[in-house]
N, C-alpha and C. Protein backbone atom coordinates (compact mmCIF):
# COMPACT_ATOMS: atom_id res chain seq x y z
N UNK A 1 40.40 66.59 249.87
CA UNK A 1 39.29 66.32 248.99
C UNK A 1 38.08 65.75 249.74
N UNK A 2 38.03 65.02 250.86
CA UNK A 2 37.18 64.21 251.51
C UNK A 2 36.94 65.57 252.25
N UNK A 3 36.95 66.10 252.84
CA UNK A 3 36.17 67.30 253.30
C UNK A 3 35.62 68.24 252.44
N UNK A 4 36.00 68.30 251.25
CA UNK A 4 35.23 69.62 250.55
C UNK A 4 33.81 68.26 249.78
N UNK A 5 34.34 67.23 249.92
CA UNK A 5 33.13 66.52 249.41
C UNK A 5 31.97 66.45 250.13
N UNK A 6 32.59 66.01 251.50
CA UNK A 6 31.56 66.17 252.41
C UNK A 6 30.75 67.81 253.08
N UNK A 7 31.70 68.93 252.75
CA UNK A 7 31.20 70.30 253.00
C UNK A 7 29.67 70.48 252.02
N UNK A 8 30.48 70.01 250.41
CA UNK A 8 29.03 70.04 249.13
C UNK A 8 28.05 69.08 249.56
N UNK A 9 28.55 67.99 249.96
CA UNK A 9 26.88 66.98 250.79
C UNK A 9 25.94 67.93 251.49
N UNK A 10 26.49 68.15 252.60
CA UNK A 10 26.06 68.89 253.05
C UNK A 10 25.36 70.04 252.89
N UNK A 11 25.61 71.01 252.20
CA UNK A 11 24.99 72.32 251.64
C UNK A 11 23.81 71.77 250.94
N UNK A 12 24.09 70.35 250.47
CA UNK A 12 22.44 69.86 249.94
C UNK A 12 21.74 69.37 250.79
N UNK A 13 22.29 69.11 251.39
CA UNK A 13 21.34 67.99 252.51
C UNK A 13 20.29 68.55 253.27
N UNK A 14 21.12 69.96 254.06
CA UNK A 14 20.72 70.72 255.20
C UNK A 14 19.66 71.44 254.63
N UNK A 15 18.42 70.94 255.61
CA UNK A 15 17.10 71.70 254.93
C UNK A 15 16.65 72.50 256.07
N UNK A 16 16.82 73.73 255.61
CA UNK A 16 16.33 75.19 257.15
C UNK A 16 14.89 75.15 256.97
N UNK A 17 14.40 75.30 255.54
CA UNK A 17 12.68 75.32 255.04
C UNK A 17 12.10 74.27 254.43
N UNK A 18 10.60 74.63 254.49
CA UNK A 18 9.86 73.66 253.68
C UNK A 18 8.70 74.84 253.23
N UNK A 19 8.87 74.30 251.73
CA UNK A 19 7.99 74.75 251.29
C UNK A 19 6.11 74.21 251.20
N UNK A 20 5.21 75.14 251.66
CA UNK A 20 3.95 74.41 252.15
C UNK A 20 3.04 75.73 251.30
N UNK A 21 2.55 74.97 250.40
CA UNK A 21 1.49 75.97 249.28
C UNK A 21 2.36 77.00 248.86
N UNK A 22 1.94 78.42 249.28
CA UNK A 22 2.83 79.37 248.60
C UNK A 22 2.98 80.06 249.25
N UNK A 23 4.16 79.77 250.52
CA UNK A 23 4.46 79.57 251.34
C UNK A 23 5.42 78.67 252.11
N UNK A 24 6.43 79.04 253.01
CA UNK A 24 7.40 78.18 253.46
C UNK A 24 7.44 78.11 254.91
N UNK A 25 7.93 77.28 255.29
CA UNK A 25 7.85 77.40 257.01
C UNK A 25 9.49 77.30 257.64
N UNK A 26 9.93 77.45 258.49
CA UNK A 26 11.34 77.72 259.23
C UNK A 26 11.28 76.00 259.61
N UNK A 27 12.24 75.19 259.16
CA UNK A 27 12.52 73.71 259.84
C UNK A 27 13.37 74.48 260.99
N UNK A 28 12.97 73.89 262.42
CA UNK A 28 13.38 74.11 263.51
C UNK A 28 15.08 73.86 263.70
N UNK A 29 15.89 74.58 264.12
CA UNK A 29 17.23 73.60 264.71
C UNK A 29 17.62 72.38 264.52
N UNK A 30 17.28 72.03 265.55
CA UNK A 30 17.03 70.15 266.50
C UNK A 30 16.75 69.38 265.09
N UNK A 31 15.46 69.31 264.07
CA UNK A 31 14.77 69.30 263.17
C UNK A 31 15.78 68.77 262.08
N UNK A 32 16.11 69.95 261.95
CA UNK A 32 17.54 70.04 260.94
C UNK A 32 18.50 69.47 260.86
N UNK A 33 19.29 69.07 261.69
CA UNK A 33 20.89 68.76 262.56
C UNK A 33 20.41 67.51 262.41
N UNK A 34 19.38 67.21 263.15
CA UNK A 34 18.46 65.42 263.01
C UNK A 34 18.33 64.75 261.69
N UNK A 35 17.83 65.53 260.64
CA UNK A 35 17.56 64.85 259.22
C UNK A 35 18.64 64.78 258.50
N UNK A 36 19.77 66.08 259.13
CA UNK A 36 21.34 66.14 258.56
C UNK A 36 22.04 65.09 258.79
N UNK A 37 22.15 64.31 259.78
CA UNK A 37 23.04 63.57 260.92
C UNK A 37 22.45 62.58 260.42
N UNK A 38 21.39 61.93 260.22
CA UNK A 38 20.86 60.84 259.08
C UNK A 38 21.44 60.68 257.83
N UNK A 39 21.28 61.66 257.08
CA UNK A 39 21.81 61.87 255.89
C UNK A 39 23.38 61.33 255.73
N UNK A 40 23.96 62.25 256.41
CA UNK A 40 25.04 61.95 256.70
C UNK A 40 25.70 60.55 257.06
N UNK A 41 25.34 59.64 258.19
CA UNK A 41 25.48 58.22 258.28
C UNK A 41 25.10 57.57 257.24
N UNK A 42 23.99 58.04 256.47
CA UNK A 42 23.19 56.40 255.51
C UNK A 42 24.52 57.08 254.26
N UNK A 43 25.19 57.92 254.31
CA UNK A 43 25.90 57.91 252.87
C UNK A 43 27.58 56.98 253.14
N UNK A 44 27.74 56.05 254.83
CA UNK A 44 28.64 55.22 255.11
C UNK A 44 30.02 55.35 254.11
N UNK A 45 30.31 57.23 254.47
CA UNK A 45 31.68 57.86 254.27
C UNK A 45 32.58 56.65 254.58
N UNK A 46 33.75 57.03 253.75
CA UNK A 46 35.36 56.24 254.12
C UNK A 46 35.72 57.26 255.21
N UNK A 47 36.85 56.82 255.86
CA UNK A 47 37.36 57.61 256.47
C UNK A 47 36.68 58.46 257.40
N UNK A 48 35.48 58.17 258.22
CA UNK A 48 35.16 58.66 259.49
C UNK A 48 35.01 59.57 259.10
N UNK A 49 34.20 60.18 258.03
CA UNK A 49 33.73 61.42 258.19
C UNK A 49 32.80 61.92 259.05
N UNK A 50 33.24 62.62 260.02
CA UNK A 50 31.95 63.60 260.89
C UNK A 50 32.88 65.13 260.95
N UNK A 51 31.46 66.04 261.36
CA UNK A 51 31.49 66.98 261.35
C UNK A 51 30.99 67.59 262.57
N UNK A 52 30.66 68.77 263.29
CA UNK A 52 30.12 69.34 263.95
C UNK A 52 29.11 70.53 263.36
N UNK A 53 28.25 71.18 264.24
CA UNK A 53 27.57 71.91 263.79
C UNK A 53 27.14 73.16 264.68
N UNK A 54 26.73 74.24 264.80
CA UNK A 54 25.33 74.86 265.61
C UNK A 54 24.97 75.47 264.60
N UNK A 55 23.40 75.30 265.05
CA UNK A 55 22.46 76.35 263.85
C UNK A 55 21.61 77.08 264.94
N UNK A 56 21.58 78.21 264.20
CA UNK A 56 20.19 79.25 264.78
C UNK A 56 19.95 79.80 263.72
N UNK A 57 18.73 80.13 264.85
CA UNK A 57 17.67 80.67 263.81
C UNK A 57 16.58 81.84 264.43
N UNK A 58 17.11 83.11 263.79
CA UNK A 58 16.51 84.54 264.52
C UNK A 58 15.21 85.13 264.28
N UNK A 59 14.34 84.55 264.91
CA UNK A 59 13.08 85.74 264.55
C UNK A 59 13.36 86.91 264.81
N UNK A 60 13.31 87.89 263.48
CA UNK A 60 13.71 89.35 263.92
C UNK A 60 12.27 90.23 264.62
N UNK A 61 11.35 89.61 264.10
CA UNK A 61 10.08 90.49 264.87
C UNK A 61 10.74 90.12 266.26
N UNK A 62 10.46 89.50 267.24
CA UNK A 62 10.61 89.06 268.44
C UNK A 62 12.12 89.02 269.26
N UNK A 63 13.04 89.04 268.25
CA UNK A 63 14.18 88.78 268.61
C UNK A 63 14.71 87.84 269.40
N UNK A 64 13.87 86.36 269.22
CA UNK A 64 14.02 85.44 269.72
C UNK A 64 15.24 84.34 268.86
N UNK A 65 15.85 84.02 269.36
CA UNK A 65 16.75 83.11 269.09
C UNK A 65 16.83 81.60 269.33
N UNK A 66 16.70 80.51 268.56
CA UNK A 66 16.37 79.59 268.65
C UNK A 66 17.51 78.93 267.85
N UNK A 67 18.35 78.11 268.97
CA UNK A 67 19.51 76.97 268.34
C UNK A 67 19.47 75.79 268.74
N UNK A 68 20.85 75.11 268.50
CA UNK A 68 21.00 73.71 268.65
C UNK A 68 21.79 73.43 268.18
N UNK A 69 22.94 72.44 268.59
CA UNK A 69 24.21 72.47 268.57
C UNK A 69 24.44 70.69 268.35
N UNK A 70 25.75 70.52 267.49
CA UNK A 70 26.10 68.99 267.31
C UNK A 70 27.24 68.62 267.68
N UNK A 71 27.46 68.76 268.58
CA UNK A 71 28.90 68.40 269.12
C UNK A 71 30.36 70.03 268.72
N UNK A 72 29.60 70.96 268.68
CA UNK A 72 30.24 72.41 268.69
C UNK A 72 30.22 72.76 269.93
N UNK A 73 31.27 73.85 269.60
CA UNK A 73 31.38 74.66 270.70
C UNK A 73 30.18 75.98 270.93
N UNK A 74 29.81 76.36 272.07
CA UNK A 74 28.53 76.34 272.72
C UNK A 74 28.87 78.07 271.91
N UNK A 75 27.85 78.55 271.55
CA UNK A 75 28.24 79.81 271.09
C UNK A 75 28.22 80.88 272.43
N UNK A 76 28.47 82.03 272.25
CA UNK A 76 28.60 82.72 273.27
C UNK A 76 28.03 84.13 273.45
N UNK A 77 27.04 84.12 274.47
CA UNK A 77 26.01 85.81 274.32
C UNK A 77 26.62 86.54 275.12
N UNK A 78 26.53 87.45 274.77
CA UNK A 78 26.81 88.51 275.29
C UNK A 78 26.37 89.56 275.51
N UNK A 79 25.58 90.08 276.64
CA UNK A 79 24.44 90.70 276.87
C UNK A 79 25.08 92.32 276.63
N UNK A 80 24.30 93.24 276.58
CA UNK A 80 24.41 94.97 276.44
C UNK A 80 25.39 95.08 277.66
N UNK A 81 25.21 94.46 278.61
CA UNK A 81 25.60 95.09 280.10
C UNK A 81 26.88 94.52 280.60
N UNK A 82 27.26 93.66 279.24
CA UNK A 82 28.71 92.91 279.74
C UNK A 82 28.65 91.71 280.14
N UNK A 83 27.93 91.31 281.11
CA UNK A 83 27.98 90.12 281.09
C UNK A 83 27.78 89.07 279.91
N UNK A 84 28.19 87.61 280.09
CA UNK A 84 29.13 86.31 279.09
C UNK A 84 28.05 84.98 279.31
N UNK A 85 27.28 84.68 278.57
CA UNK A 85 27.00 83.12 279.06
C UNK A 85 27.42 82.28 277.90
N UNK A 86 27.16 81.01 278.19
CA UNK A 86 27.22 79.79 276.74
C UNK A 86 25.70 79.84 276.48
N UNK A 87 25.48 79.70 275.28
CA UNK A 87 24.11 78.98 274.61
C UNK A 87 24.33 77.22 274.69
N UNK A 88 24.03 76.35 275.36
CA UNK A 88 24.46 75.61 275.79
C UNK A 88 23.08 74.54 275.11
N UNK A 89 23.17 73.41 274.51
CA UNK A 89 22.46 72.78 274.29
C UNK A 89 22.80 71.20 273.88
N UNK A 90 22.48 70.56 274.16
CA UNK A 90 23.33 68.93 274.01
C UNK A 90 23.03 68.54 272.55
N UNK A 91 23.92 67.37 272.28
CA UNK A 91 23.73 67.07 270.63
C UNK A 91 25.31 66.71 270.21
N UNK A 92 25.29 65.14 269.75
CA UNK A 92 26.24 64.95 269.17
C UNK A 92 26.66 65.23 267.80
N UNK A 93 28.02 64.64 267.78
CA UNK A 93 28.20 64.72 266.47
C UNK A 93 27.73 64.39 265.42
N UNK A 94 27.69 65.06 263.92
CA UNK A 94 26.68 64.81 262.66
C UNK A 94 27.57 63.77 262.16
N UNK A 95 26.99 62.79 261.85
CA UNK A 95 27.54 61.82 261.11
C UNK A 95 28.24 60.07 262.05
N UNK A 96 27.66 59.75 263.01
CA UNK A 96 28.68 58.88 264.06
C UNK A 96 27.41 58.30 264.21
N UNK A 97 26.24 58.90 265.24
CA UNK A 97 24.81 57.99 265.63
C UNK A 97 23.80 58.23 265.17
N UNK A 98 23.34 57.00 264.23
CA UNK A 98 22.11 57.86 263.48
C UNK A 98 20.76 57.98 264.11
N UNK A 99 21.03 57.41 265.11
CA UNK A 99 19.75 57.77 265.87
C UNK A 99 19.76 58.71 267.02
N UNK A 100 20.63 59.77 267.22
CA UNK A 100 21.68 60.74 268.23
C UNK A 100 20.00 61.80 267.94
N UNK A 101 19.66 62.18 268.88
CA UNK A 101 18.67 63.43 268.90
C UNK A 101 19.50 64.63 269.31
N UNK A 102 18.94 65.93 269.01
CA UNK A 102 19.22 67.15 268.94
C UNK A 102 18.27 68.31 269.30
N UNK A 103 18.56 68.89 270.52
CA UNK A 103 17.77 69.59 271.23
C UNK A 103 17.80 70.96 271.21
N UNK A 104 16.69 71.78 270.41
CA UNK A 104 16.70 73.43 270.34
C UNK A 104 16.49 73.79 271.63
N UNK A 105 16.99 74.90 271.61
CA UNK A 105 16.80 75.93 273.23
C UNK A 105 16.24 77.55 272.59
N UNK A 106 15.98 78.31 273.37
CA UNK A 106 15.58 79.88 272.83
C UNK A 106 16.04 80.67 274.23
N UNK A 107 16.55 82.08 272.96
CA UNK A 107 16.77 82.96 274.36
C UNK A 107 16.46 83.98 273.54
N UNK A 108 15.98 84.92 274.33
CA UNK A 108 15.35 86.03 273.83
C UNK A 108 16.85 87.17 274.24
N UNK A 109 17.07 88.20 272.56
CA UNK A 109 17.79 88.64 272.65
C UNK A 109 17.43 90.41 272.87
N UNK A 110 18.16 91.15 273.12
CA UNK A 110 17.32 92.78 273.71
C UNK A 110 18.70 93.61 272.26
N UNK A 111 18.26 94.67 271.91
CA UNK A 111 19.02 95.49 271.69
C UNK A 111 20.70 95.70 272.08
N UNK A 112 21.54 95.81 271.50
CA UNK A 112 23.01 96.10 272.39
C UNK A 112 23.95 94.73 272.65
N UNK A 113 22.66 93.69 272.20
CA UNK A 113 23.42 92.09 272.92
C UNK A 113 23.89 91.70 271.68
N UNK A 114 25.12 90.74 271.75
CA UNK A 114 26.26 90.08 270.93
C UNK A 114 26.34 88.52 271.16
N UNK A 115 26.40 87.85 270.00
CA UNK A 115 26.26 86.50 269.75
C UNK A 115 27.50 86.21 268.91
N UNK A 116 28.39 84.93 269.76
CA UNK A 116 29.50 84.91 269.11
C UNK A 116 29.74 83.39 268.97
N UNK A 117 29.25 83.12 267.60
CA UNK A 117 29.79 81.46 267.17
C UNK A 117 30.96 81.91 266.78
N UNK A 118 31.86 80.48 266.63
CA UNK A 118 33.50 79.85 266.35
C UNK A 118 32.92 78.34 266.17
N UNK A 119 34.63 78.31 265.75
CA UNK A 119 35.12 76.83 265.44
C UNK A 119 35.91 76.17 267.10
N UNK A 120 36.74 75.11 266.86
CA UNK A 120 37.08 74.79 268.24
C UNK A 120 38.29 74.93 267.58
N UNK A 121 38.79 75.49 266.19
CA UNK A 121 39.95 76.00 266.08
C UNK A 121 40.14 77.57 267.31
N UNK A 122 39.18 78.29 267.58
CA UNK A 122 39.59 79.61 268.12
C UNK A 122 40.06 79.11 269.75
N UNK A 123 39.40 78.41 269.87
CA UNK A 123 39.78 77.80 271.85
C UNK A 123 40.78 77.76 271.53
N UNK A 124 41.46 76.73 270.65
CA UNK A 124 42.74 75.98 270.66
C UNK A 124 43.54 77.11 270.50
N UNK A 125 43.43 78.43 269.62
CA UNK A 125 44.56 79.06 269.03
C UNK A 125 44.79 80.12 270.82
N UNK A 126 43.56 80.30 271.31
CA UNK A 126 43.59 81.20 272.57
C UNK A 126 43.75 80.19 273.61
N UNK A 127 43.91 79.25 274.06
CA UNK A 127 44.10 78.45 275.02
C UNK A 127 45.02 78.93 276.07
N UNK A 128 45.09 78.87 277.40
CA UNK A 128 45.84 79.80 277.92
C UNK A 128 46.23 77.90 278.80
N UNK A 129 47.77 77.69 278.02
CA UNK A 129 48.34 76.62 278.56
C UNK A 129 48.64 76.55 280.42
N UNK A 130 48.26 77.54 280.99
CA UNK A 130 48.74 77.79 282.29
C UNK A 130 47.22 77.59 283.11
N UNK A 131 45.91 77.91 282.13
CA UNK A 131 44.84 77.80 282.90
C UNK A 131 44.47 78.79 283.93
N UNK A 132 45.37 79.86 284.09
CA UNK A 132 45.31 81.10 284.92
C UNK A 132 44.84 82.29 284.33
N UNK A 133 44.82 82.59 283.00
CA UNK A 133 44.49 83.47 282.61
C UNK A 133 42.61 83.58 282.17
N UNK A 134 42.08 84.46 281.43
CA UNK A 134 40.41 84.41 281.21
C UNK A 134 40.61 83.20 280.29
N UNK A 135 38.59 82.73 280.53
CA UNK A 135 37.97 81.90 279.81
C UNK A 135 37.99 83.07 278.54
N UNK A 136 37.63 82.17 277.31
CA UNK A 136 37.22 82.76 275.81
C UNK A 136 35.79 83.54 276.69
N UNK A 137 35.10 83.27 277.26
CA UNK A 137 33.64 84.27 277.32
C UNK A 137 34.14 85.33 277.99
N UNK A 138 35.53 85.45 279.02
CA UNK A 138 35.61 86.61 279.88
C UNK A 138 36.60 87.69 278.71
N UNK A 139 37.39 87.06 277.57
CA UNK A 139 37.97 87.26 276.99
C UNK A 139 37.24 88.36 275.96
N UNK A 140 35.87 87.29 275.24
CA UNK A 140 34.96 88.54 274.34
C UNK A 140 34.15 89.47 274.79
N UNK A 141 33.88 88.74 276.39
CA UNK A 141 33.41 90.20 276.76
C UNK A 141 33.68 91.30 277.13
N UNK A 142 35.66 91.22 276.91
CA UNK A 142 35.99 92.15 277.48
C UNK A 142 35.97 92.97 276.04
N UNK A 143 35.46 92.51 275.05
CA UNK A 143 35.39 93.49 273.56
C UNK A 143 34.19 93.96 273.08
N UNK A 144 33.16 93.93 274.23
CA UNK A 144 32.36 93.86 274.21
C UNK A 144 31.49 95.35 273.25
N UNK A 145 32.48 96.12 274.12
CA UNK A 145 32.66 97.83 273.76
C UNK A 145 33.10 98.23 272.04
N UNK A 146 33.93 96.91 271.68
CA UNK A 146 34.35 97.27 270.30
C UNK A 146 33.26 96.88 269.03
N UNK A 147 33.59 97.65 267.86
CA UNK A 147 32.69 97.53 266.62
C UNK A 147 32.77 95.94 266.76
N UNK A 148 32.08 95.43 265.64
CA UNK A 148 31.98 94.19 265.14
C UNK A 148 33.79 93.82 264.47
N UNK A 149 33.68 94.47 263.36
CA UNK A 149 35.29 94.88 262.97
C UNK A 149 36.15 94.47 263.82
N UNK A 150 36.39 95.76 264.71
CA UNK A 150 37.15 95.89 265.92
C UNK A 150 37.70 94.77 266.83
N UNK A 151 37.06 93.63 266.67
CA UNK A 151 36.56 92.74 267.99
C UNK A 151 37.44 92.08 266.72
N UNK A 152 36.86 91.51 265.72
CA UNK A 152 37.40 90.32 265.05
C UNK A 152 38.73 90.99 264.85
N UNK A 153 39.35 92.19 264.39
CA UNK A 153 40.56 92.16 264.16
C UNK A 153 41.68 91.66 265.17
N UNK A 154 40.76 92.05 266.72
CA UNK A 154 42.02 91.93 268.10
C UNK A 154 42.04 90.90 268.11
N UNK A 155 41.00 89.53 267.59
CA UNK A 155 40.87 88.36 267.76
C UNK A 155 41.81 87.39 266.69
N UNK A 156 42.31 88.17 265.62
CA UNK A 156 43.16 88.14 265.02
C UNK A 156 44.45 88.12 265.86
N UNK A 157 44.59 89.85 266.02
CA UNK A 157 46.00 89.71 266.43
C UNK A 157 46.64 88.63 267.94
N UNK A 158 45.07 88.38 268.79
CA UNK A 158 45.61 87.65 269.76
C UNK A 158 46.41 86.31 269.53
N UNK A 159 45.52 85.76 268.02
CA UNK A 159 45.88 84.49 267.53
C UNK A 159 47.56 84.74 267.03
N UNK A 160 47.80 85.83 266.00
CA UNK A 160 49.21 85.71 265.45
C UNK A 160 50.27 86.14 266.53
N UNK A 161 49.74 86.43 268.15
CA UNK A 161 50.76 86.06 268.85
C UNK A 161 51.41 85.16 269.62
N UNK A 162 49.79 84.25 269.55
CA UNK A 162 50.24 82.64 270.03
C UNK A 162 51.83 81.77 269.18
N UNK A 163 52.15 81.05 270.28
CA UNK A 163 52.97 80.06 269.20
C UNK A 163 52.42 79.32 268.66
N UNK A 164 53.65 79.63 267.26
CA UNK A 164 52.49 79.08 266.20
C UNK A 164 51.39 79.85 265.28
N UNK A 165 51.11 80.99 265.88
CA UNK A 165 50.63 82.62 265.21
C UNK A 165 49.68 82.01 264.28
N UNK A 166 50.18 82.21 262.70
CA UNK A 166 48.92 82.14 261.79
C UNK A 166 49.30 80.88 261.36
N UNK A 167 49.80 80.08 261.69
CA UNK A 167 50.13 78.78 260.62
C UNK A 167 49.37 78.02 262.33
N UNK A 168 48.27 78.22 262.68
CA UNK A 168 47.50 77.32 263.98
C UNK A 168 46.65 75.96 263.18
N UNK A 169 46.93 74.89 264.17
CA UNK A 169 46.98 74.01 263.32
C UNK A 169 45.41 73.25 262.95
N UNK A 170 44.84 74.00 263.80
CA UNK A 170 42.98 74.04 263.24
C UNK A 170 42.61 75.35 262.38
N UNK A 171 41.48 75.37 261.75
CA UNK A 171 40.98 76.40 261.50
C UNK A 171 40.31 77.19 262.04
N UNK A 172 40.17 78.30 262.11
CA UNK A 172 39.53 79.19 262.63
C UNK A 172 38.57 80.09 262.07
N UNK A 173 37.07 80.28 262.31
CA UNK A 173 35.84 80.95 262.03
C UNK A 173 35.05 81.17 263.26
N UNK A 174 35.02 82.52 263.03
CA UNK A 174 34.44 83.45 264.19
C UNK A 174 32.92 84.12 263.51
N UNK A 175 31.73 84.02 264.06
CA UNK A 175 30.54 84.60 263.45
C UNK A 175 29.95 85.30 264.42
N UNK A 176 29.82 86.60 264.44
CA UNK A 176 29.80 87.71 265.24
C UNK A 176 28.10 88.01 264.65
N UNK A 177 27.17 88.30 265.33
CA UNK A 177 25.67 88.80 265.40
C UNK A 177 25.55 90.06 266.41
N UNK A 178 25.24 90.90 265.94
CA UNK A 178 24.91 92.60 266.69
C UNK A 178 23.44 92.52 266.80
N UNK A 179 23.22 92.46 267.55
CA UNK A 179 21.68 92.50 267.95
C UNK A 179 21.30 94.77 268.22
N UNK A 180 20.71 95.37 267.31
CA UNK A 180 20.63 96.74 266.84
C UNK A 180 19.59 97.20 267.12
């Protein structure tokens, strides 16, 4: 119950726009996560509620991409040509320091390129306990080639062969972006 309370806070809290005459403007990332992460502390939850976050935000004219992250896992691009980086941007957790700042970054995205947010349930369920096998970025880019579909289903089945399969003891959300 204390998480779906705090999920509905949230969905109110988090302001992407502002409305200015007749007319609205894009609240930045950083912006956002900042007035959230306030919000969040002055409502002095029981039980340690915090959360994590990343937000972006796509200009489709430009295909510029603009995020910022709260103590999440770094999302992951994936360029036309195969190659893997992190979107990497500092920022603690929402809800712990209310005075914690939050820093947008931009990367300009091309045709063919793939953007892959998760939870830190998906690390955990793919974790390769031996440390010898691929990172998660060498891992999606090797799916790089597959539909959108395609990619999330194998990402499925990799999970229900871990021990422990589908009953993994985080949750897991994968958000896949096709840049077209």
């Amino acid at each position: 119950m204390p998480a779906a309370l705090l999920t509905m806070f949230i969905k109110r809290a988090f302001e992407t726009k502002r409305i200015v005459g007749n007319t609205y403007e894009i609240v930045p990332p950083d912006v956002s996560l900042q007035q959230l992460n306030v919000a969040i502390c002055e409502q002095n939850l029981s039980s340690c509620q915090f959360c994590t976050a990343a937000y972006c935000v796509l200009d489709v004219s430009t295909l510029r991409l603009t995020y910022a992250r709260a103590g999440h896992p770094e999302p992951i691009l994936i360029r036309a040509d195969g190659s893997a980086s992190s979107l990497a941007s500092p920022g603690s957790l929402l809800g712990v320091f209310p005075q914690e700042r939050y820093t947008s970054a931009s990367v300009d995205l091309a045709r063919g390129d793939r953007v892959v947010l998760y939870t830190d349930g998906l690390e955990d369920a793919l974790a390769d306990p031996t440390g010898q096998g691929q990172s998660l970025s060498e891992r999606l880019a090797g799916l790089r080639e597959r539909p959108r579909d395609e990619m999330l289903l194998q990402l499925a089945a990799w999970i229900d062969q871990q021990p422990g399969g589908t009953r993994a003891a985080d949750d897991v959300t994968v958000v896949v972006l096709d840049v077209g």
